[in-house]
Protein backbone atom coordinates (compact mmCIF):
# COMPACT_ATOMS: atom_id res chain seq x y z
CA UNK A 1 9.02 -22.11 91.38
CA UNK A 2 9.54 -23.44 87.95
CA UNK A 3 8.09 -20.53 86.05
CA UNK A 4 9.70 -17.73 87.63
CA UNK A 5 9.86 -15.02 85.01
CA UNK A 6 13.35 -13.31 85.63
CA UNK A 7 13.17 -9.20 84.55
CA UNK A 8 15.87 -6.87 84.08
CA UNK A 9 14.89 -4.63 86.79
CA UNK A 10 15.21 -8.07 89.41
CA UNK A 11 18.10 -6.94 91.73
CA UNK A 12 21.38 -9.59 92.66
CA UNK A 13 24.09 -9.67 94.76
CA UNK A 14 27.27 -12.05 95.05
CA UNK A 15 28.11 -13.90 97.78
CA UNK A 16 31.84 -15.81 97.77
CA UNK A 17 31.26 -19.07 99.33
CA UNK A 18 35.23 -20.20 98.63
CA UNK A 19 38.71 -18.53 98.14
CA UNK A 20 39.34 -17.98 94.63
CA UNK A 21 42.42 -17.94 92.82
CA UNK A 22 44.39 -17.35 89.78
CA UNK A 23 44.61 -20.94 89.20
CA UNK A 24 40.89 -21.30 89.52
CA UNK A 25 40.35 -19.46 86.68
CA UNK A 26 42.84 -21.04 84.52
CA UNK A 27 40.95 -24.64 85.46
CA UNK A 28 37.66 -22.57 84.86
CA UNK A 29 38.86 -21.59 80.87
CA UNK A 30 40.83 -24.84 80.16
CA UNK A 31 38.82 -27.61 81.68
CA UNK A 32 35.74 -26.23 82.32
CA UNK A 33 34.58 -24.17 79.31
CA UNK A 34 34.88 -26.90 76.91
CA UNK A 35 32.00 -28.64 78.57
CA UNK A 36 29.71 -25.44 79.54
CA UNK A 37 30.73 -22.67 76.60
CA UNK A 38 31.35 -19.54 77.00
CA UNK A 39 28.47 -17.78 77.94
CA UNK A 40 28.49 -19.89 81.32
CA UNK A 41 32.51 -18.84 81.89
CA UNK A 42 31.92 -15.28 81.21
CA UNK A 43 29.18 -15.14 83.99
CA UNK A 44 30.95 -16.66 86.30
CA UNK A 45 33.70 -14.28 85.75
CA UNK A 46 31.79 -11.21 85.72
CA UNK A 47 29.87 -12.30 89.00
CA UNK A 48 33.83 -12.95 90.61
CA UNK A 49 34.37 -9.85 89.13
CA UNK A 50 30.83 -8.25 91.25
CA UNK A 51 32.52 -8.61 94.18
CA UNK A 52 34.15 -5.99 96.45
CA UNK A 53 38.00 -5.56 97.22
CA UNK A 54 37.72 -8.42 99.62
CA UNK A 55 36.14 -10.63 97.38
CA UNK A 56 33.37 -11.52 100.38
CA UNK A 57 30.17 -10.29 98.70
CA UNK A 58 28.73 -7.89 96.05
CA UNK A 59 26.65 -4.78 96.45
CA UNK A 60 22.90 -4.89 95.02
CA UNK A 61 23.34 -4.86 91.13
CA UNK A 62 20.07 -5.49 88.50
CA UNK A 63 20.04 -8.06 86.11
CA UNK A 64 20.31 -5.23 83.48
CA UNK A 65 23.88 -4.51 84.69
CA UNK A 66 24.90 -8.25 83.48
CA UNK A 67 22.81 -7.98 80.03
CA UNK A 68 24.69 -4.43 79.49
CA UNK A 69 28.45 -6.45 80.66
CA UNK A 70 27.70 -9.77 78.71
CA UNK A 71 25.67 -8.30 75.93
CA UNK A 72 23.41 -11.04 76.47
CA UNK A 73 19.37 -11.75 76.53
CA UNK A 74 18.15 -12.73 79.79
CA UNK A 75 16.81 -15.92 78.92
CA UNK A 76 20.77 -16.78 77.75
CA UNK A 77 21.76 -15.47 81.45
CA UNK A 78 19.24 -17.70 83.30
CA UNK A 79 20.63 -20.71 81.14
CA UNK A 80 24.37 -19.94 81.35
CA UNK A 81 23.44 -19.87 85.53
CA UNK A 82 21.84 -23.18 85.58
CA UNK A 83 24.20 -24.45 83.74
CA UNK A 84 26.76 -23.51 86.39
CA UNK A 85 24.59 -24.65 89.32
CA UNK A 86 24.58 -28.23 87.18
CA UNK A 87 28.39 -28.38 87.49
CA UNK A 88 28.11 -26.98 91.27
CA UNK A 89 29.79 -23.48 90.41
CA UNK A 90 27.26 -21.55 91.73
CA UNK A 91 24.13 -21.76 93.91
CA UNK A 92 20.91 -19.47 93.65
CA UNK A 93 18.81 -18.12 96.53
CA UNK A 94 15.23 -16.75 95.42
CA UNK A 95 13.21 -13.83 97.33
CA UNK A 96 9.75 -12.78 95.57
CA UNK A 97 9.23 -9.09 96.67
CA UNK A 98 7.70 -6.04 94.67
CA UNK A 99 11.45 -6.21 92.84
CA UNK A 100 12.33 -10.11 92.76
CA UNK A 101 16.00 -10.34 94.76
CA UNK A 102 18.75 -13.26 93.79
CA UNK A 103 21.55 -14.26 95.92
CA UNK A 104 24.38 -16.02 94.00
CA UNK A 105 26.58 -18.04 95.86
CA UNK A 106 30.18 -18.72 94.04
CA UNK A 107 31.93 -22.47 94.96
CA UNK A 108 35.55 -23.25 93.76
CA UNK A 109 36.03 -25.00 90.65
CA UNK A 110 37.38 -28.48 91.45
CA UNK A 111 41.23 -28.79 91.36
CA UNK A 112 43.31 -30.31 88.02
CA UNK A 113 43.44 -33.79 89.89
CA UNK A 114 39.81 -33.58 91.23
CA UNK A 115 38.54 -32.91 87.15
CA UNK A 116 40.72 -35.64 85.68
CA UNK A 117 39.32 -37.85 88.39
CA UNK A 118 35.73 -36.88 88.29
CA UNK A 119 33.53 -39.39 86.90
CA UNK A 120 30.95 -37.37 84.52
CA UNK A 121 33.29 -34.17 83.88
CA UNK A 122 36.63 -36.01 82.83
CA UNK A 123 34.26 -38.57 80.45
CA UNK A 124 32.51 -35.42 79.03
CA UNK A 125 35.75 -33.41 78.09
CA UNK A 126 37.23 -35.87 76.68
CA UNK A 127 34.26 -36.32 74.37
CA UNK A 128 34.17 -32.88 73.45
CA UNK A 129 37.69 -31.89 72.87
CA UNK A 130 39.03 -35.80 71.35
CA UNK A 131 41.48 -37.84 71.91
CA UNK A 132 44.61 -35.59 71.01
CA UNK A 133 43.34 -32.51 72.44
CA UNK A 134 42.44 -34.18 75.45
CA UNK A 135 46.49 -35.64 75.79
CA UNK A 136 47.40 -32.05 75.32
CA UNK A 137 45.75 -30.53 77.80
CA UNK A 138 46.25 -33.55 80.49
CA UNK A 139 50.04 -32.92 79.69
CA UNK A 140 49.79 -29.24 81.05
CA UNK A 141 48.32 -30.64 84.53
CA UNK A 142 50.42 -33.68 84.75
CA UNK A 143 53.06 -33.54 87.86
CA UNK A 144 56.99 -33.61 86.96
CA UNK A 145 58.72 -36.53 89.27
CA UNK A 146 61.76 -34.93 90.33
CA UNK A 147 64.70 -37.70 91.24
CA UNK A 148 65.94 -37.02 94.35
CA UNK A 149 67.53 -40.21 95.13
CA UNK A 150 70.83 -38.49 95.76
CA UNK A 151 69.58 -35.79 97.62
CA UNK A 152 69.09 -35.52 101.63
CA UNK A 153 66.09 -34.09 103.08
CA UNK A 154 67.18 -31.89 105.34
CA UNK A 155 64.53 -29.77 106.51
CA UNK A 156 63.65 -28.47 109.80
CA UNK A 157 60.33 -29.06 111.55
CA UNK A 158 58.20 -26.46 113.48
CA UNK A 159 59.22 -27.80 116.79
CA UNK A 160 62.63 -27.32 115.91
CA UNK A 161 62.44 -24.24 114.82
CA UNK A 162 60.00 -22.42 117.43
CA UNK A 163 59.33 -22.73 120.84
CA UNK A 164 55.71 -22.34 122.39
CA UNK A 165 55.50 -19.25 125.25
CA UNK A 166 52.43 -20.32 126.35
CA UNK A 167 49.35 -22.20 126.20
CA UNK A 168 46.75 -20.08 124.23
CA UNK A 169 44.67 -21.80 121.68
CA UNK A 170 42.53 -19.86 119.06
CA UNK A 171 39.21 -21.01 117.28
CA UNK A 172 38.90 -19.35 113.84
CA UNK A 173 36.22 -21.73 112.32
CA UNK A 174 34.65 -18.38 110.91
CA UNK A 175 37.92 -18.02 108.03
CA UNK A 176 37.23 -18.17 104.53
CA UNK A 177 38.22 -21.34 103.10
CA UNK A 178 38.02 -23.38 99.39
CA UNK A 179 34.93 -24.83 99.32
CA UNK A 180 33.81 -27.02 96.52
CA UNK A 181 29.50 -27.16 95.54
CA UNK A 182 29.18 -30.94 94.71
CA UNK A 183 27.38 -32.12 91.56
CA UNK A 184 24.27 -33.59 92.17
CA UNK A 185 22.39 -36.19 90.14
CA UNK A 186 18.31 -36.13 91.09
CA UNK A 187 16.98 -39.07 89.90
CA UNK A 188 19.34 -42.15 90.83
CA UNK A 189 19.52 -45.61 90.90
CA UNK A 190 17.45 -47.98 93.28
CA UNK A 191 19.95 -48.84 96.11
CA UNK A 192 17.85 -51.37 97.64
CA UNK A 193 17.22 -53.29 94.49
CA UNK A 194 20.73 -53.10 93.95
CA UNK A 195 21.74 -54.57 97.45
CA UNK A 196 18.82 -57.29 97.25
CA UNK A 197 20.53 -58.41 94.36
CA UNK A 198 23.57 -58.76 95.54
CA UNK A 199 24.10 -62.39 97.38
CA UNK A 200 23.39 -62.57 100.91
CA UNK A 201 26.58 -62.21 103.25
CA UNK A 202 29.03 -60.63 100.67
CA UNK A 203 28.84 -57.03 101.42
CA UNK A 204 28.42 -54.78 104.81
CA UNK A 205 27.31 -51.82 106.59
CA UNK A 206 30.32 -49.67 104.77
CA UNK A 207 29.96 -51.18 101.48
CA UNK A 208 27.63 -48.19 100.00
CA UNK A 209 28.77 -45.41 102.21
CA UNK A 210 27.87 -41.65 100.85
CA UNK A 211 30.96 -41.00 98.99
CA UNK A 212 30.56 -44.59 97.08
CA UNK A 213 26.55 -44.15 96.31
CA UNK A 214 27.71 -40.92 94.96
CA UNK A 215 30.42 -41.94 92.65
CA UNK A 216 28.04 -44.88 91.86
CA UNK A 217 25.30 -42.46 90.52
CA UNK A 218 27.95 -40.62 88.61
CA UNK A 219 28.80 -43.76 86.71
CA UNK A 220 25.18 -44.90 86.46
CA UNK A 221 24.62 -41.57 84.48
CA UNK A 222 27.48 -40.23 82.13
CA UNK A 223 27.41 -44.39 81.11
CA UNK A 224 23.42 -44.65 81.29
CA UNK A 225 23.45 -48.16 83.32
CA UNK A 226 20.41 -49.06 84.90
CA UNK A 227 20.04 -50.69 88.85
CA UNK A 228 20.45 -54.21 87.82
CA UNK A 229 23.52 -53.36 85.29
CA UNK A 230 24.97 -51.69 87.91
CA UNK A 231 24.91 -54.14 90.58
CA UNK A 232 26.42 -56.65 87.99
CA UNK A 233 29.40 -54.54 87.69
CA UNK A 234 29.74 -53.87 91.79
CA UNK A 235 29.55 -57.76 92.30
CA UNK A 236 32.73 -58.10 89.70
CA UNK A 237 34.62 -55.90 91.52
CA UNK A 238 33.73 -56.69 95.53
CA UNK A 239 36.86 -57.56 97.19
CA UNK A 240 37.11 -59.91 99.98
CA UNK A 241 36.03 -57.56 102.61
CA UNK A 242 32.79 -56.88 100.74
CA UNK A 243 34.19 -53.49 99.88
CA UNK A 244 33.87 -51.75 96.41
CA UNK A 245 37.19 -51.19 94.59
CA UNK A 246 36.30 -47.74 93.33
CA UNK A 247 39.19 -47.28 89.94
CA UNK A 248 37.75 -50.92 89.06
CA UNK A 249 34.41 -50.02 89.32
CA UNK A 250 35.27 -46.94 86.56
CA UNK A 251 37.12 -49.16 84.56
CA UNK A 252 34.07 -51.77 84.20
CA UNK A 253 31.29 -49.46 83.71
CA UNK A 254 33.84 -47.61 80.82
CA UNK A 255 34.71 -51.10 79.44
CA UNK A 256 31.13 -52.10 79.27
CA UNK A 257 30.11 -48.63 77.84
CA UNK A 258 33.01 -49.23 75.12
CA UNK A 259 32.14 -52.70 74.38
CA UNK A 260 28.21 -51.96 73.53
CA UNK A 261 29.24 -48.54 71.86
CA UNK A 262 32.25 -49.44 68.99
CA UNK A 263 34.89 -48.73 71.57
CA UNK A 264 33.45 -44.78 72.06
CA UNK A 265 32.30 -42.79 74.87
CA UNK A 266 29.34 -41.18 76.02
CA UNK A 267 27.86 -37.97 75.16
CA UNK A 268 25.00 -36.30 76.32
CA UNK A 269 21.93 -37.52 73.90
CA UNK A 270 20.09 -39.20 77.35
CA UNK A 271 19.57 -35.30 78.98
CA UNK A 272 16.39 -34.59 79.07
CA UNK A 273 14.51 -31.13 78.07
CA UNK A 274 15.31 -28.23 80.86
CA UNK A 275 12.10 -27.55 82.84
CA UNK A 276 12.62 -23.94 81.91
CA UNK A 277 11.48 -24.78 78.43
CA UNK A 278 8.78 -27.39 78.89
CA UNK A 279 4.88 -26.97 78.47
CA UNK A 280 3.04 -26.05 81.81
CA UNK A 281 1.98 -28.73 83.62
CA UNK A 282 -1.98 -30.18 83.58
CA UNK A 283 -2.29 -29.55 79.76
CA UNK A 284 -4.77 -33.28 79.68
CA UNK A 285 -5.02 -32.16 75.67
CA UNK A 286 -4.14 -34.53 72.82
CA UNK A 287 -1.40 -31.94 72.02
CA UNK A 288 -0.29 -31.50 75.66
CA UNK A 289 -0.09 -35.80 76.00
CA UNK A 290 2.41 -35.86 73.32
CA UNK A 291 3.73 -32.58 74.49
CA UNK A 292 4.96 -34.41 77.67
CA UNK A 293 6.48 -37.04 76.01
CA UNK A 294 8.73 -35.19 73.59
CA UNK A 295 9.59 -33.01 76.93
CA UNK A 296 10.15 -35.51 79.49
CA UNK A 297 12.00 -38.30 77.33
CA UNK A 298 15.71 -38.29 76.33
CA UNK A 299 16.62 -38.65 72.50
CA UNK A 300 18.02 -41.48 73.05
CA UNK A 301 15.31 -43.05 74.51
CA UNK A 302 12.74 -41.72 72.07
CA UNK A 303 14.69 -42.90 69.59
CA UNK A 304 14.93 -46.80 71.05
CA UNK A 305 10.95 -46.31 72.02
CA UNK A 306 10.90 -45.89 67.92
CA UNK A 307 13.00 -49.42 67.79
CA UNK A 308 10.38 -51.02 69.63
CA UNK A 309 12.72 -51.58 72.98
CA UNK A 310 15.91 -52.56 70.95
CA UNK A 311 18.85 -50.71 70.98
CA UNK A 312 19.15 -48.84 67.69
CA UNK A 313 22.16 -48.94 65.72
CA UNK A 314 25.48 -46.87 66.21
CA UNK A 315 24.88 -44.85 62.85
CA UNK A 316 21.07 -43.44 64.12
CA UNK A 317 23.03 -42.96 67.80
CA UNK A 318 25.99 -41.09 65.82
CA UNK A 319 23.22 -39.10 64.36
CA UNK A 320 21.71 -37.68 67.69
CA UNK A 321 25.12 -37.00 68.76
CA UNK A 322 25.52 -34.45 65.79
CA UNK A 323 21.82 -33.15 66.62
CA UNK A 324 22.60 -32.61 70.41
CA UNK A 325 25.93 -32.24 70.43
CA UNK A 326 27.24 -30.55 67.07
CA UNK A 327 24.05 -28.38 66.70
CA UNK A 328 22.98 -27.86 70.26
CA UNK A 329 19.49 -29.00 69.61
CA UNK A 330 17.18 -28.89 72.96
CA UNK A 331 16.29 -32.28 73.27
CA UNK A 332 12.25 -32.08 73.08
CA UNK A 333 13.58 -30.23 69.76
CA UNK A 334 14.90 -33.62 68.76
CA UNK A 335 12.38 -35.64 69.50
CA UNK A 336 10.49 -34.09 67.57
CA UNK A 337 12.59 -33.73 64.83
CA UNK A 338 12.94 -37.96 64.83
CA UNK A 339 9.60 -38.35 65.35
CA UNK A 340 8.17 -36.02 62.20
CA UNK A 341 11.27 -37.50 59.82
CA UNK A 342 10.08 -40.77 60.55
CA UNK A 343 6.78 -40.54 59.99
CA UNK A 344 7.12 -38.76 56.10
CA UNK A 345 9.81 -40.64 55.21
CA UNK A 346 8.89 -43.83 55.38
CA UNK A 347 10.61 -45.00 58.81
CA UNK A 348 13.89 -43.86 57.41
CA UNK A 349 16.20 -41.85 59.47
CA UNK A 350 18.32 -40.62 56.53
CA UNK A 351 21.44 -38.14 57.41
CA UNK A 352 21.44 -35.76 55.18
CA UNK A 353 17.65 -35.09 55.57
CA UNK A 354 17.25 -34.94 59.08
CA UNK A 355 20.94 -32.81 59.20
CA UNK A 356 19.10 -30.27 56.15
CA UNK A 357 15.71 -30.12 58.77
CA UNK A 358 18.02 -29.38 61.84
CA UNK A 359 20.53 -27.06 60.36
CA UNK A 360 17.19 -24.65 59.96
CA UNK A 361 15.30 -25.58 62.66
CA UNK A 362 19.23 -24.22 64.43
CA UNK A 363 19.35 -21.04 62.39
CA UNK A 364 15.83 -20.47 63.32
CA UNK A 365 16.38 -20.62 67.02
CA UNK A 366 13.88 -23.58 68.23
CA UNK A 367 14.31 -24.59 71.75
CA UNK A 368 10.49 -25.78 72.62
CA UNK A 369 8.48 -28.72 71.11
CA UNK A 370 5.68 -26.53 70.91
CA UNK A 371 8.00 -24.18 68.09
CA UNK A 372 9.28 -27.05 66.33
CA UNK A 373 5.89 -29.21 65.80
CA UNK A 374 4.66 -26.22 64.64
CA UNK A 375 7.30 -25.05 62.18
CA UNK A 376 7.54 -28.60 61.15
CA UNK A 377 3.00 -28.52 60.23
CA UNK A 378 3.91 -25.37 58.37
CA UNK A 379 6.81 -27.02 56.44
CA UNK A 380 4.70 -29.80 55.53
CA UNK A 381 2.13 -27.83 54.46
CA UNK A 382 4.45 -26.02 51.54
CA UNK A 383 5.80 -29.59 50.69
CA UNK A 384 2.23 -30.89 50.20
CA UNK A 385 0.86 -27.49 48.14
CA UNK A 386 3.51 -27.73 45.77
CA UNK A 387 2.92 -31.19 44.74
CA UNK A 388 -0.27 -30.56 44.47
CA UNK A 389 -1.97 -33.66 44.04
CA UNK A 390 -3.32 -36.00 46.22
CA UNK A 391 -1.41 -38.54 45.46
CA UNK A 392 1.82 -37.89 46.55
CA UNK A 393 0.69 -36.17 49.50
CA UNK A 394 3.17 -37.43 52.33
CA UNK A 395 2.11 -39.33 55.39
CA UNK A 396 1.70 -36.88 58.57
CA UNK A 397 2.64 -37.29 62.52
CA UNK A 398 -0.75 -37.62 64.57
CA UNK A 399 0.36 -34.29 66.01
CA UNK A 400 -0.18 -32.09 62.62
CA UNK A 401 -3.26 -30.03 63.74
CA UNK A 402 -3.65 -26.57 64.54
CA UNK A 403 -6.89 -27.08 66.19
CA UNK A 404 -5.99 -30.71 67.96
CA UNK A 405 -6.74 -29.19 71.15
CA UNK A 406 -10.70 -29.19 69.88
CA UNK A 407 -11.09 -31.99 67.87
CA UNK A 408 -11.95 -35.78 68.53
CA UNK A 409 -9.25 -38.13 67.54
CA UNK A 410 -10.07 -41.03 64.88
CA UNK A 411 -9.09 -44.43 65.76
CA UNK A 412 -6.25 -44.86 63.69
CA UNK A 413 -5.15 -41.76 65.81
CA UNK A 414 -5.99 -42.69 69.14
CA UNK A 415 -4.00 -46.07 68.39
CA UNK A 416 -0.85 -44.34 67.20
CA UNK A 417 -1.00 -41.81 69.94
CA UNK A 418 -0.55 -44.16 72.14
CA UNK A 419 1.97 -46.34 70.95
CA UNK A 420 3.48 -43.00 71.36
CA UNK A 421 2.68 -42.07 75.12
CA UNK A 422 3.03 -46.14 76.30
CA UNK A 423 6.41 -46.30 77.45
CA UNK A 424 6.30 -42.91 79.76
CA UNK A 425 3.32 -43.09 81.99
């Protein structure tokens, strides 16, 4: 269900999973919003806001009613919703009918100690808000220690207080309560090469419990460590009971992260292109080859496919951080991007150049490969007119073809094509 077209006239409703509070919607501004913008806030808001006195469920509204409230398109209202189901705000329930019907489910946001605790959230907010905003806003949530030392505690208990008349006991299991949508990772490490590398006798039938594989494939992505890298860092910190020490297992992954990356943290350059916005699948095309690679590969490694395997240096890695970060670039955008600079200008990833290509490629509002190879022929194509001579005509990708659906490709094509497509097959 990848391709569902979503139309103004497709009816919703709101469904509270959780008890929701003032406080929940201070954590929902300060910590989360930072991390998933606006757009994704104000939805989540306006759905909370859907709901009837209660705050139990919705009537039937149409997805015009949130483009007229938000004043937004509705391909930026499917993105700011899977951009909360990413961070386990909300879930969505799909019917296909004559009118299509959603069912939006809203979870709690996680508490001020579950954030600052959280493995990929707390890493990404303080990469997006710095060091001194960050030590700000941690200030707010931080719990006074009141000295009591001098001070008796002198207060009653319930038995002292009441007596119990009878026997009676009640089942409410049906009572609202907070409940939290977890965030899930889908493609995670390989558990049993992890334990088969670990030595034989060391660990035991608790050691990678659920709530430890989790946190494991939290760390594993916001730090992009692979299986074996991983199970380096759990033998380091396997105590004598062949039990992971959880704060020293975030401490090592961050430490290593630090080490290989001048002492900063992650960002986001390894996402990946939405599915939303990639080609349709089966396109066996020259163009729809290459099309899969710029949409299935992250810019990061696109960009160390480009170093031949090696890990490129900190100033190209700053660089995608501006492109993905700064300028919100999809990443298949990216990719591209990389891949075209590189190939007119002569291997050379230079800063200003590829920051001059992106800060139009922005304004013009490119989100697909498909849009930005071909914006990027057409560019080429005025560079190449106006100098006009043969010449100085600039080297072009293998991808610059209108018609490369059609036509056969030369050897020297074929060859760099797949240099290109090697690595993700």
């Amino acid at each position: 269900m990848r391709n569902i077209t979503l139309l103004p006239a497709d009816i919703y409703s709101v469904y509270n999973k959780t008890v929701l509070t003032k406080v929940d919607k201070d954590n929902l501004i300060s910590l989360y919003q930072p991390i998933i913008g606006h757009a994704a806030v104000s939805l989540y808001l306006t759905l909370w806001r859907d709901l009837d006195k209660l705050e139990i469920i919705s009537k039937d509204f149409t997805h015009h009613h949130l483009m007229t409230i938000l004043k937004m398109n509705l391909n930026d209202i499917k993105v700011a919703r899977e951009i909360l189901e990413s961070v386990g705000l909300i879930k969505t329930y799909f019917k296909k009918g004559d009118i299509n019907s959603y069912v939006y489910e809203l979870y709690s946001p996680l508490s001020s100690y579950e954030f600052f605790n959280h493995p990929i959230l707390n890493v990404v907010l303080y990469n997006n808000i710095g060091k001194n905003e960050y030590e700000n806003l941690k200030k707010i949530y931080t719990n006074i220690n009141l000295n009591l030392k001098e001070y008796n505690d002198i207060s009653k208990t319930l038995d002292t207080t009441f007596k119990s008349s009878n026997n009676i006991n009640f089942e409410n299991k049906d009572i609202k309560e907070k409940n939290l949508s977890k965030i899930n990772i889908k493609n995670g490490l390989d558990f049993d090469l992890i334990i088969s590398s670990l030595p034989k006798g060391i660990i035991n039938d608790k050691t990678f419990n659920k709530k430890t594989k989790e946190l494991i494939n939290n760390l594993a992505f916001v730090y992009n460590l692979d299986s074996l890298k991983m199970s380096e860092l759990i033998r380091s910190v396997l105590n004598e009971h062949g039990m992971i020490n959880k704060e020293n297992l975030r401490k090592s992954a961050r430490n290593y992260y630090q080490f290989n990356n001048s002492s900063s943290l992650p960002t986001l350059i390894y996402r990946k292109q939405p599915e939303y916005l990639k080609n349709p699948e089966g396109d066996e095309s020259k163009r729809g080859k290459i099309l899969y690679v710029f949409e299935n590969t992250s810019p990061y490694d696109f960009l160390k496919n480009k170093y031949k395997g090696a890990i490129p240096t900190n100033r190209d890695k700053k660089l995608l951080e501006t492109l993905v970060i700064d300028l919100d670039l999809k990443p298949a955008v990216v990719n591209v991007l990389i891949d075209y600079v590189l190939k007119i200008n002569n291997n050379k990833l230079s800063t200003s150049y590829v920051e001059t290509i992106a800060g139009q490629w922005k304004r013009l509002g490119l989100e697909t490969a498909a849009d930005a190879m071909e914006v990027a022929e057409k560019e080429h194509k005025k560079i190449n007119k106006k100098l006009n001579t043969k010449k100085n005509v600039t080297k072009k990708p293998v991808w610059f073809d209108s018609e490369i659906e059609k036509e056969e490709a030369t050897l020297e094509e074929i060859k760099e094509m797949e240099e290109l497509l090697k690595d993700y097959r």
